[in-house]
C-alpha atoms as a PDB file:
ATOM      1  CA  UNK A   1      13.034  20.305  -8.589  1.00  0.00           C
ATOM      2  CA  UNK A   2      10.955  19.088  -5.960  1.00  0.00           C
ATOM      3  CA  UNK A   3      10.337  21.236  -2.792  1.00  0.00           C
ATOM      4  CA  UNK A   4       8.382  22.349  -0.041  1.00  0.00           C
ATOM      5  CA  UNK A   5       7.790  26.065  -0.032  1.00  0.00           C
ATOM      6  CA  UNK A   6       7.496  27.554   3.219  1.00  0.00           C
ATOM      7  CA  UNK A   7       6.750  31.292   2.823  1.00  0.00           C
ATOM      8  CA  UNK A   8       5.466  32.322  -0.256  1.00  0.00           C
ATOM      9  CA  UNK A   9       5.642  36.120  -2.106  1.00  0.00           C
ATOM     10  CA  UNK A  10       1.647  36.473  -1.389  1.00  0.00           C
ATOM     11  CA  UNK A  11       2.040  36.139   2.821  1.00  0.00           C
ATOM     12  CA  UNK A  12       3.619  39.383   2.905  1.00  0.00           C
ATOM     13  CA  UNK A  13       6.559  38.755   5.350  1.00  0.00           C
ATOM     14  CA  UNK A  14       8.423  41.980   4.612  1.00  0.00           C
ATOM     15  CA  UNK A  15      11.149  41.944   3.755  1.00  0.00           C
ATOM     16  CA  UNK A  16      11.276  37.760   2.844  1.00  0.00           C
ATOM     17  CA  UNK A  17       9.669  36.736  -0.061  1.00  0.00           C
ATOM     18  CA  UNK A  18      10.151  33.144  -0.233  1.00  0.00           C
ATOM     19  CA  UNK A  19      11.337  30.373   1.458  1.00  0.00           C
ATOM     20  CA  UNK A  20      11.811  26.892  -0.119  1.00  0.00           C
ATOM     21  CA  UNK A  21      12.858  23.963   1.530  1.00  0.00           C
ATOM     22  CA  UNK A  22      14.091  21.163  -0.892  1.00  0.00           C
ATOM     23  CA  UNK A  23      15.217  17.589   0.768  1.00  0.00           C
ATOM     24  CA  UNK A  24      15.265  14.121  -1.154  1.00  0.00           C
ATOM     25  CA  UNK A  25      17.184  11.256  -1.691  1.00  0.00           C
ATOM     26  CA  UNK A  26      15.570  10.734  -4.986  1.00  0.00           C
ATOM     27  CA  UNK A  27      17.705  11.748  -7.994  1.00  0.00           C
ATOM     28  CA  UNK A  28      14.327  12.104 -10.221  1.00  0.00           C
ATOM     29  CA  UNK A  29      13.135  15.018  -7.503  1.00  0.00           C
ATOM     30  CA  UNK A  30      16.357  17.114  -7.833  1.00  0.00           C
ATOM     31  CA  UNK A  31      18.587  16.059 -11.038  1.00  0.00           C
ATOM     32  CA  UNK A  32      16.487  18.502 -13.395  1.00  0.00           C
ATOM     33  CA  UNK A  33      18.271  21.617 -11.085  1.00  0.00           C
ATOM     34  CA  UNK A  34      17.429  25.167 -12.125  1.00  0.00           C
ATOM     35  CA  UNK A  35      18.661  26.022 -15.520  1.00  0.00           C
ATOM     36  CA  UNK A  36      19.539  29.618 -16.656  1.00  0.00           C
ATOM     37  CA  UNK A  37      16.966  31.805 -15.524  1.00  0.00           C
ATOM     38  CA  UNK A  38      17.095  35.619 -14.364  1.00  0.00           C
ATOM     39  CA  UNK A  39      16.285  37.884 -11.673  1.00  0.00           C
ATOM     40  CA  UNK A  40      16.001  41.337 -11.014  1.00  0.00           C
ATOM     41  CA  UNK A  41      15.307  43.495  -7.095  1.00  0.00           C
ATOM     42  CA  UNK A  42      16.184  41.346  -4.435  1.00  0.00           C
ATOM     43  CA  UNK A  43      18.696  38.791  -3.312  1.00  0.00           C
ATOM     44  CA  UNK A  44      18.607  34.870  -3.158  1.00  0.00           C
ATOM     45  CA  UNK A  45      20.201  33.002   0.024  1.00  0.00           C
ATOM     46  CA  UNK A  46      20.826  29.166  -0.320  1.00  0.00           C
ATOM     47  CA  UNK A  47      21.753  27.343   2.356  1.00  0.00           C
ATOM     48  CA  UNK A  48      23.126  23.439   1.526  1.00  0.00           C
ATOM     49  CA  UNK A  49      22.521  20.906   4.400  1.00  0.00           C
ATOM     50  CA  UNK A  50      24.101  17.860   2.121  1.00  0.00           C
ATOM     51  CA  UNK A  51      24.839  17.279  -1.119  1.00  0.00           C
ATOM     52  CA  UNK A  52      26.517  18.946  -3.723  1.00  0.00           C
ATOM     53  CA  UNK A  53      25.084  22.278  -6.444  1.00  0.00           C
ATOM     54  CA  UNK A  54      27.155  23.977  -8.810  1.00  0.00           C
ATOM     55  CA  UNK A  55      25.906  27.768  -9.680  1.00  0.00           C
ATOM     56  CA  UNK A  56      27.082  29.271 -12.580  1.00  0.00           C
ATOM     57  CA  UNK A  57      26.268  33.037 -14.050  1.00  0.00           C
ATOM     58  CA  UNK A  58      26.394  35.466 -16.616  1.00  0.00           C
ATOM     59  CA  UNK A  59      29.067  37.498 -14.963  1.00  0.00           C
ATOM     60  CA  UNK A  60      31.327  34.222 -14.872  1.00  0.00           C
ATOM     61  CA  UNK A  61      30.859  33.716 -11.126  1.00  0.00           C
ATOM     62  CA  UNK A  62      31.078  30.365 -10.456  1.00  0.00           C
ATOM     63  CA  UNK A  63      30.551  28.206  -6.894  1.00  0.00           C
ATOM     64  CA  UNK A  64      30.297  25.130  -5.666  1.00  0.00           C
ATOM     65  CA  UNK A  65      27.517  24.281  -2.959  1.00  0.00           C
ATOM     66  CA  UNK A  66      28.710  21.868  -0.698  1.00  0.00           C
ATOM     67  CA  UNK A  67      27.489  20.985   2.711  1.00  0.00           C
ATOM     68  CA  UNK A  68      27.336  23.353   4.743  1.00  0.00           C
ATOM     69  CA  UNK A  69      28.278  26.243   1.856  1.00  0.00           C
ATOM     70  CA  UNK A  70      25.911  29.185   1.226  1.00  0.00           C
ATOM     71  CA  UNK A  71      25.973  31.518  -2.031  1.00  0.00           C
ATOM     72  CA  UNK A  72      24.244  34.443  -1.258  1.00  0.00           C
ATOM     73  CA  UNK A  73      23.188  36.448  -4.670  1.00  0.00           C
ATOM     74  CA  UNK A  74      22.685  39.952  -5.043  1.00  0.00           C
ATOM     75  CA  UNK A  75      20.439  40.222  -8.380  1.00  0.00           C
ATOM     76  CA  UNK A  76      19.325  43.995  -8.269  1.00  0.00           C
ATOM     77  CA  UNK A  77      19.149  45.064 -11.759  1.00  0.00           C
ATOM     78  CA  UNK A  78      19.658  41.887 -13.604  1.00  0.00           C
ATOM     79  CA  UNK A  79      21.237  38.378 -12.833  1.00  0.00           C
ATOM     80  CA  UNK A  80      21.132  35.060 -15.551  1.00  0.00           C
ATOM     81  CA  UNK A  81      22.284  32.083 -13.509  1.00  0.00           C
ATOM     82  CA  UNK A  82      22.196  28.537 -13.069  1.00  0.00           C
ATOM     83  CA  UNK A  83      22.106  26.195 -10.128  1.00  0.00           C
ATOM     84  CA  UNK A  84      22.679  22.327 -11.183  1.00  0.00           C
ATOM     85  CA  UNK A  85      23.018  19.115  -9.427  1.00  0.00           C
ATOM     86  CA  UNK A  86      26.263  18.060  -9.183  1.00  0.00           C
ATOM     87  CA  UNK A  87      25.753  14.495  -8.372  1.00  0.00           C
ATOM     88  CA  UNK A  88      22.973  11.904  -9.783  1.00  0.00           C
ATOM     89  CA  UNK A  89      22.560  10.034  -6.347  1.00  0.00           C
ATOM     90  CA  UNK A  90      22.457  10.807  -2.465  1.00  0.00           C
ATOM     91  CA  UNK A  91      20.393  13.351  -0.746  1.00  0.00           C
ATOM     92  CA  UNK A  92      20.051  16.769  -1.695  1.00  0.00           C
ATOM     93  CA  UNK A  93      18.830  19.074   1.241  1.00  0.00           C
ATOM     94  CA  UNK A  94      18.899  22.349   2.029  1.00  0.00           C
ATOM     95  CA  UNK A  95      16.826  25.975   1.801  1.00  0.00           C
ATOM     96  CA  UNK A  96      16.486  28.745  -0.781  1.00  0.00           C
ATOM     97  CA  UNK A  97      15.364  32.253   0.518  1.00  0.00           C
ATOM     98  CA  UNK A  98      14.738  35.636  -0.892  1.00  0.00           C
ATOM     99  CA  UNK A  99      15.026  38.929   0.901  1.00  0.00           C
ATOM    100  CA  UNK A 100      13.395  42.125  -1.204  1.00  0.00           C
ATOM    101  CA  UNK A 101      15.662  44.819  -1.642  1.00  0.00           C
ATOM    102  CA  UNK A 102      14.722  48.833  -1.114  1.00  0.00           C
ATOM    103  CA  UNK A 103      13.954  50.629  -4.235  1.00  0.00           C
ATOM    104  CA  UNK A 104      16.595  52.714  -4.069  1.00  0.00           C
ATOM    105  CA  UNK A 105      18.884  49.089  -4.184  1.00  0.00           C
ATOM    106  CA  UNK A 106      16.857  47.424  -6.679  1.00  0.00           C
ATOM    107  CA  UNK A 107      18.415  48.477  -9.831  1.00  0.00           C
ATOM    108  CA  UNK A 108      22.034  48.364  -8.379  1.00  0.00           C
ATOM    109  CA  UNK A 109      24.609  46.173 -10.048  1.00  0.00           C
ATOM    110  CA  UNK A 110      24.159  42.173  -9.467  1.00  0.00           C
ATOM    111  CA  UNK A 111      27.043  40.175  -6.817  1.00  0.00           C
ATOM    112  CA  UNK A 112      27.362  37.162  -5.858  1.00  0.00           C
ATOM    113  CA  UNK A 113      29.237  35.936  -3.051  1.00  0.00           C
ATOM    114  CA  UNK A 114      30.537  32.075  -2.513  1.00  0.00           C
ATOM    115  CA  UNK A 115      30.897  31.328   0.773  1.00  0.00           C
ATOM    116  CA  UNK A 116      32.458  27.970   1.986  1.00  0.00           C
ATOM    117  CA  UNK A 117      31.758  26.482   5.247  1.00  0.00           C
ATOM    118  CA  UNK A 118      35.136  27.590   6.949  1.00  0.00           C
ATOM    119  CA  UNK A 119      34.075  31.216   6.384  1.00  0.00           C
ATOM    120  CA  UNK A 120      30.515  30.577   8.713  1.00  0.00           C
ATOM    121  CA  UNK A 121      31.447  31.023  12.197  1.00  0.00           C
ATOM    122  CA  UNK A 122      29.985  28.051  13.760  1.00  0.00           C
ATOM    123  CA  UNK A 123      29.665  28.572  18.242  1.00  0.00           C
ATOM    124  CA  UNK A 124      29.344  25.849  20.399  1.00  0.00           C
ATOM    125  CA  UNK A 125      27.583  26.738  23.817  1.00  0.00           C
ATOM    126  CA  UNK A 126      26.077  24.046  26.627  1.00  0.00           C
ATOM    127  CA  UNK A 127      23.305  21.424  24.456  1.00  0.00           C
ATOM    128  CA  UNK A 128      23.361  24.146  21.148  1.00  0.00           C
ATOM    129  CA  UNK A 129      25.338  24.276  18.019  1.00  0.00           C
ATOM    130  CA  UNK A 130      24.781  27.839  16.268  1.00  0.00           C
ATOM    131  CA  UNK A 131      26.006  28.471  13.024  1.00  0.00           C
ATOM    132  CA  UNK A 132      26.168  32.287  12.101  1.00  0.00           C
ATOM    133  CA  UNK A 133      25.455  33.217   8.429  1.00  0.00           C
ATOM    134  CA  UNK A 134      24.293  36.719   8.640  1.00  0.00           C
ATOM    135  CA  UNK A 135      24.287  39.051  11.332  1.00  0.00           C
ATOM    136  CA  UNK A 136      24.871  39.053  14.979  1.00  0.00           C
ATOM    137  CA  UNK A 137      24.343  36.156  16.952  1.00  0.00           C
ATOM    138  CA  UNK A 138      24.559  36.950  20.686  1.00  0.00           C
ATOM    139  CA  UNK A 139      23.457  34.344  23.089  1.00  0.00           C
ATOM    140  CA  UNK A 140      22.016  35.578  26.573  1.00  0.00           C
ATOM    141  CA  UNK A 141      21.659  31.975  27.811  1.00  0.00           C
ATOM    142  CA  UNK A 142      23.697  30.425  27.984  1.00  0.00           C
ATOM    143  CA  UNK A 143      25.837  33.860  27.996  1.00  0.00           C
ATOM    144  CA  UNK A 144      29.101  33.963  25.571  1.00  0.00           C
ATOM    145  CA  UNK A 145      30.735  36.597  23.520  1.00  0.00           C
ATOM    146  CA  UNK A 146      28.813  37.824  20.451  1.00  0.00           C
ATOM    147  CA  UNK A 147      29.743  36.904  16.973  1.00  0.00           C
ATOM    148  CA  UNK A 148      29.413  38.326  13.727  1.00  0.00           C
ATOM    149  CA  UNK A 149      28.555  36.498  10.721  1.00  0.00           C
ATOM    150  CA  UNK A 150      30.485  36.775   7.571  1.00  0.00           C
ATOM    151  CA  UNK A 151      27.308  39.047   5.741  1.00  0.00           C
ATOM    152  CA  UNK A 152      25.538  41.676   7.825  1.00  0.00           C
ATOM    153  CA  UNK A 153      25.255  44.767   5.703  1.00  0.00           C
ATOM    154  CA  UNK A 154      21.929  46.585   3.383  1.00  0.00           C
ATOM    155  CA  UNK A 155      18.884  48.050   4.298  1.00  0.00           C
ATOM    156  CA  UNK A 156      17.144  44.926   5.799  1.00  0.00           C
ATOM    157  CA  UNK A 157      20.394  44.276   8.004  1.00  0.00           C
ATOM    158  CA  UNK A 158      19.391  40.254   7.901  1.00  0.00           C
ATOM    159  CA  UNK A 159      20.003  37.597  10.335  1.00  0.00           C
ATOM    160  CA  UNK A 160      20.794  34.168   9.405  1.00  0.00           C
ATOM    161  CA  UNK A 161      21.085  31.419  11.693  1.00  0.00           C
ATOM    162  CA  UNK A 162      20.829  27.797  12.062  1.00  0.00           C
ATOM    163  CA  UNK A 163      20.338  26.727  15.655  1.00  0.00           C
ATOM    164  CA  UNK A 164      21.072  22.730  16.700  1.00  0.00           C
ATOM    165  CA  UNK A 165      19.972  22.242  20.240  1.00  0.00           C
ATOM    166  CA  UNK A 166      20.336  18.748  21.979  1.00  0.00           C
ATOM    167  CA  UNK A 167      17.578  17.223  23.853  1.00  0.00           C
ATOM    168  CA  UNK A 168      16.644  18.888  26.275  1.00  0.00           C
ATOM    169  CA  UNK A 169      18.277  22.002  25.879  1.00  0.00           C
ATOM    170  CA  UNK A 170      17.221  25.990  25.806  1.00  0.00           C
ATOM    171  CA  UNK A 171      18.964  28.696  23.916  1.00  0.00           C
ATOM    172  CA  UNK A 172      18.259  32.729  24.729  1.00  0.00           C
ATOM    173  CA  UNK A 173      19.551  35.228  21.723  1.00  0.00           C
ATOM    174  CA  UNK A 174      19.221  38.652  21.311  1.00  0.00           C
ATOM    175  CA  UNK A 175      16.802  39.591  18.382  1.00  0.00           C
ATOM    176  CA  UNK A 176      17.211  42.973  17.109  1.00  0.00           C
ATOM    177  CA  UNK A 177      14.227  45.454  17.665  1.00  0.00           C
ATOM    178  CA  UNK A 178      11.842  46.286  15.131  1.00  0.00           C
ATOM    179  CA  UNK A 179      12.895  43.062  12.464  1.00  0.00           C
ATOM    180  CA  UNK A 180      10.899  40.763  11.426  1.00  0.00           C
ATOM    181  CA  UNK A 181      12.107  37.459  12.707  1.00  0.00           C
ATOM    182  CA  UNK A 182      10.728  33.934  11.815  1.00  0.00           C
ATOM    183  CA  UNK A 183      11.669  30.666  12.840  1.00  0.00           C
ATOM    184  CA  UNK A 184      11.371  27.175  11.080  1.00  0.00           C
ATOM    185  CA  UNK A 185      11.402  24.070  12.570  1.00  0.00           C
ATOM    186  CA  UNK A 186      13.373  21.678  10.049  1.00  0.00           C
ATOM    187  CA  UNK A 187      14.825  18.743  12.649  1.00  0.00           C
ATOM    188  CA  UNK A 188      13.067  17.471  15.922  1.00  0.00           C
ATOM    189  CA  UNK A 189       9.417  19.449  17.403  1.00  0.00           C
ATOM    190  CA  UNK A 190      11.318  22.552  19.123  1.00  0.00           C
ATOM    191  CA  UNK A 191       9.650  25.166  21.417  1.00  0.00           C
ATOM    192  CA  UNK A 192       9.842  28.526  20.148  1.00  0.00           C
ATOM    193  CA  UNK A 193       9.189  31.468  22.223  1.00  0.00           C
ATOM    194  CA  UNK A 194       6.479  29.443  24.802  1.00  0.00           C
ATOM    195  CA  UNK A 195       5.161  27.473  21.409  1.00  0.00           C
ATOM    196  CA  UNK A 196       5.371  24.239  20.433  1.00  0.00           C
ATOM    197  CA  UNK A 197       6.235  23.062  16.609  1.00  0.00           C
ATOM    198  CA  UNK A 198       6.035  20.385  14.834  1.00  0.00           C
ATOM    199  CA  UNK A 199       8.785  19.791  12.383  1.00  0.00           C
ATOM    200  CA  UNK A 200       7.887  21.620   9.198  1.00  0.00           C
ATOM    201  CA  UNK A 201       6.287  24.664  10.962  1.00  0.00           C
ATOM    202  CA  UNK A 202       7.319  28.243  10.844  1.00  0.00           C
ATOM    203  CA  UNK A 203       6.645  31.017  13.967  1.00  0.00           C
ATOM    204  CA  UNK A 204       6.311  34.248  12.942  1.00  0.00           C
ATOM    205  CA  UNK A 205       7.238  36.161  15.845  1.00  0.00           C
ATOM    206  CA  UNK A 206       6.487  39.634  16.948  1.00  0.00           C
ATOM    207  CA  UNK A 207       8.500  42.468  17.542  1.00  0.00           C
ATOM    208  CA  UNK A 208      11.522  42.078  20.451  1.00  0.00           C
ATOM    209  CA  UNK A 209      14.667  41.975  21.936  1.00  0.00           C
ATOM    210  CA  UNK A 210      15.216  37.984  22.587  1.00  0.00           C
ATOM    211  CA  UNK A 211      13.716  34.332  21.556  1.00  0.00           C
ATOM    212  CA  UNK A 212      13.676  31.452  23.718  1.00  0.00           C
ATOM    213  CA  UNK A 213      14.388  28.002  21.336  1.00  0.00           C
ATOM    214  CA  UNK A 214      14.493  24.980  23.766  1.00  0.00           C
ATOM    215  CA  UNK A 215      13.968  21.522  22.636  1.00  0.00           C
ATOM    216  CA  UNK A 216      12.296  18.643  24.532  1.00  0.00           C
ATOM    217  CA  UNK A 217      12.624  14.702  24.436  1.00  0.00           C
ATOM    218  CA  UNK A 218      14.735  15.074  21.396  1.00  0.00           C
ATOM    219  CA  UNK A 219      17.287  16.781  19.621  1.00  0.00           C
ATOM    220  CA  UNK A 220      15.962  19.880  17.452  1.00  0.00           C
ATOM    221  CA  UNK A 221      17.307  22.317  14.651  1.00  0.00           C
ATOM    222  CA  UNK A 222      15.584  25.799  13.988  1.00  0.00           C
ATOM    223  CA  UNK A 223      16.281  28.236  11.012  1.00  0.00           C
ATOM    224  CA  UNK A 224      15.999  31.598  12.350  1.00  0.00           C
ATOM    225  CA  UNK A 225      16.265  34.518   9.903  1.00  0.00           C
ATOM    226  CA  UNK A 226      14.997  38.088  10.524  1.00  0.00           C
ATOM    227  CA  UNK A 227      15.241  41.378   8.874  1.00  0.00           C
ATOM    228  CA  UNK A 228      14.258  45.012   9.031  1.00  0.00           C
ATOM    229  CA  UNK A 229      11.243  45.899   7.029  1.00  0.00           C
ATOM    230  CA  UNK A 230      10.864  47.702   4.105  1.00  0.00           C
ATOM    231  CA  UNK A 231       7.208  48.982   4.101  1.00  0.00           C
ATOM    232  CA  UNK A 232       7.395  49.089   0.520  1.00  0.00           C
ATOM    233  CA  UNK A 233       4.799  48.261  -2.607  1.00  0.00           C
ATOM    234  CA  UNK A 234       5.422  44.524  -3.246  1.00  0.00           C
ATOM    235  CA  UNK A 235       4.762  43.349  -7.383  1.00  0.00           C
ATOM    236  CA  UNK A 236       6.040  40.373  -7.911  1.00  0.00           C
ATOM    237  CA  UNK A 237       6.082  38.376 -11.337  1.00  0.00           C
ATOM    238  CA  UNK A 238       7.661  34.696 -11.477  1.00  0.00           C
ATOM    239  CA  UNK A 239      11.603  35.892 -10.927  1.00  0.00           C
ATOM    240  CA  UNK A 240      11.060  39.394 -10.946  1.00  0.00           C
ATOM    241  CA  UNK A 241      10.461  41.822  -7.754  1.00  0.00           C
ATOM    242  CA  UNK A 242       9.749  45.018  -8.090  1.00  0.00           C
ATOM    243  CA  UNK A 243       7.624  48.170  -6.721  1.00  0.00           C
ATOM    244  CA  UNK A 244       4.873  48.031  -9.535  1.00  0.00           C
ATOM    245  CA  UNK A 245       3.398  46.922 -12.444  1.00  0.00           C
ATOM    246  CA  UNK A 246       5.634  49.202 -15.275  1.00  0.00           C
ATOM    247  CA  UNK A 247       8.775  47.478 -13.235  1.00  0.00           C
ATOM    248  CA  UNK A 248       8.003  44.365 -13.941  1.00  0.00           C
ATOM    249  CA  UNK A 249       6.799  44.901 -17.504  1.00  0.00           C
ATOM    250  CA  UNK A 250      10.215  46.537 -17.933  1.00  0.00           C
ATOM    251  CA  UNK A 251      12.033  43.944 -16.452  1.00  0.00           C
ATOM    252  CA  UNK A 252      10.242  41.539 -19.115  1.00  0.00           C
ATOM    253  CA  UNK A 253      11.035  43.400 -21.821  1.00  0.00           C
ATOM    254  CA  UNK A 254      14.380  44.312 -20.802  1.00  0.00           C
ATOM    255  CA  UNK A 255      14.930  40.549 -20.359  1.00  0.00           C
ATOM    256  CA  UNK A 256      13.474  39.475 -23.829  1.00  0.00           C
ATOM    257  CA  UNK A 257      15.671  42.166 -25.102  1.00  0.00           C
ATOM    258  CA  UNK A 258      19.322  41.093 -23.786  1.00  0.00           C
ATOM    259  CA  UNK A 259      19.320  44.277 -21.491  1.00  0.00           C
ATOM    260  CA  UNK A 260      18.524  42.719 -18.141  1.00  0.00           C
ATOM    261  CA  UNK A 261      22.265  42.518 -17.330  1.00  0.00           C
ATOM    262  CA  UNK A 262      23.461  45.560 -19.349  1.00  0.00           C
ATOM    263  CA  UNK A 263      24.807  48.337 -17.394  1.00  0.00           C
ATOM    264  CA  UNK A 264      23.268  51.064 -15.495  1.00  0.00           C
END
């Protein structure tokens, strides 16, 4: 499948891994999908902007990615699952990110949750859309109540929003101290805390309690996601993250061996 990858596992961004942007209206750059293929130690976020995935795995979980829809996949000890086009035509858009999970968490039994856009609080304030995936999304200014997004627990609390701003507009939200927060620019050339981007950019912002997003001559969208650190070792192997080398060679093994996705 053809994508743009954004933040890979070598940048150190802890706790995000990766971050893959995928948008075509080719059916050669998408129809191919992701076919079975396991993980093992963090989670997997996707996020579907148009078009239409179906994800299937090994613990019969199955969901359907619409517009608008995210799965968000807890591997930790083992996960075998597929993600697969479910149309040969139209545009396919949308983002794939992974969050590391603690040590402690890695080896904990895999979830999955489906959720459908209905279940992702969406706000409307003065020139900004926000939709709220994870976390809390408090706006400062314009000022309106707080909401809570429909995932918000583990170690790296994460926040997951998608931020539509008209022309012209400027959005304030409260950050939470001491995550990591980043911010891509995916519609439009947004200014994001005093810095211009071009579409296709990603700030990586320091430590605070707010972010400024305002957007000039044109409209603008921003992906803003954040989490607390780990400050853990970081070994990753193709769909594999773990803590160090004899992880990963166990994971291998344990996936060559049908015990990936055996119980604890």
């Amino acid at each position: 499948m053809r994508l743009t990858r954004v933040i890979s596992p070598e940048q150190g961004l802890d706790p995000f891994l990766l971050l893959d942007e995928f948008d075509s209206s080719s059916a050669g750059d998408y129809i191919a999908g992701f076919p079975s293929h396991p993980h093992r130690g963090f989670e997997t976020v996707t996020y579907m902007l148009d078009g239409h995935m179906l994800h299937e795995d090994h613990l019969g979980n199955r969901g359907d990615l619409t517009p608008g829809a995210v799965q968000w996949m807890t591997a930790g000890r083992g996960i075998i699952h597929s993600e697969m086009p479910r149309q040969a035509a139209g545009r396919m858009r949308g983002f794939q990110l992974w969050i590391n999970l603690a040590a402690k968490e890695k080896m904990q039994a895999a979830r999955y949750r489906d959720l459908v856009p209905a279940e992702i609080p969406e706000v409307a304030l003065e020139g900004s859309r926000v939709r709220v995936v994870a976390g809390g999304f408090e706006p400062l200014a314009p000022r309106a109540a707080a909401v809570k997004g429909p995932v918000g627990d583990g170690t790296t609390a994460p926040l997951y929003l998608d931020a539509n701003l008209d022309a012209g507009a400027t959005l304030t939200i409260a950050t939470p101290p001491g995550h990591r927060v980043l911010a891509y620019a995916f519609e439009g050339a947004p200014t994001v805390a005093g810095r211009a981007l071009a579409k296709g950019q990603l700030a990586i912002l320091g430590d605070g309690s707010s972010l400024v997003l305002s957007a000039g001559a044109t409209a603008a969208r921003v992906l803003v996601i954040g989490g607390k650190p780990l400050g853990e070792r970081v070994v990753h192997y193709g769909p594999f993250v773990m803590n160090s080398e004899a992880e990963i060679r166990q994971a291998i093994s344990d996936y060559q061996s049908g015990k990936l996705t055996a119980a604890a």
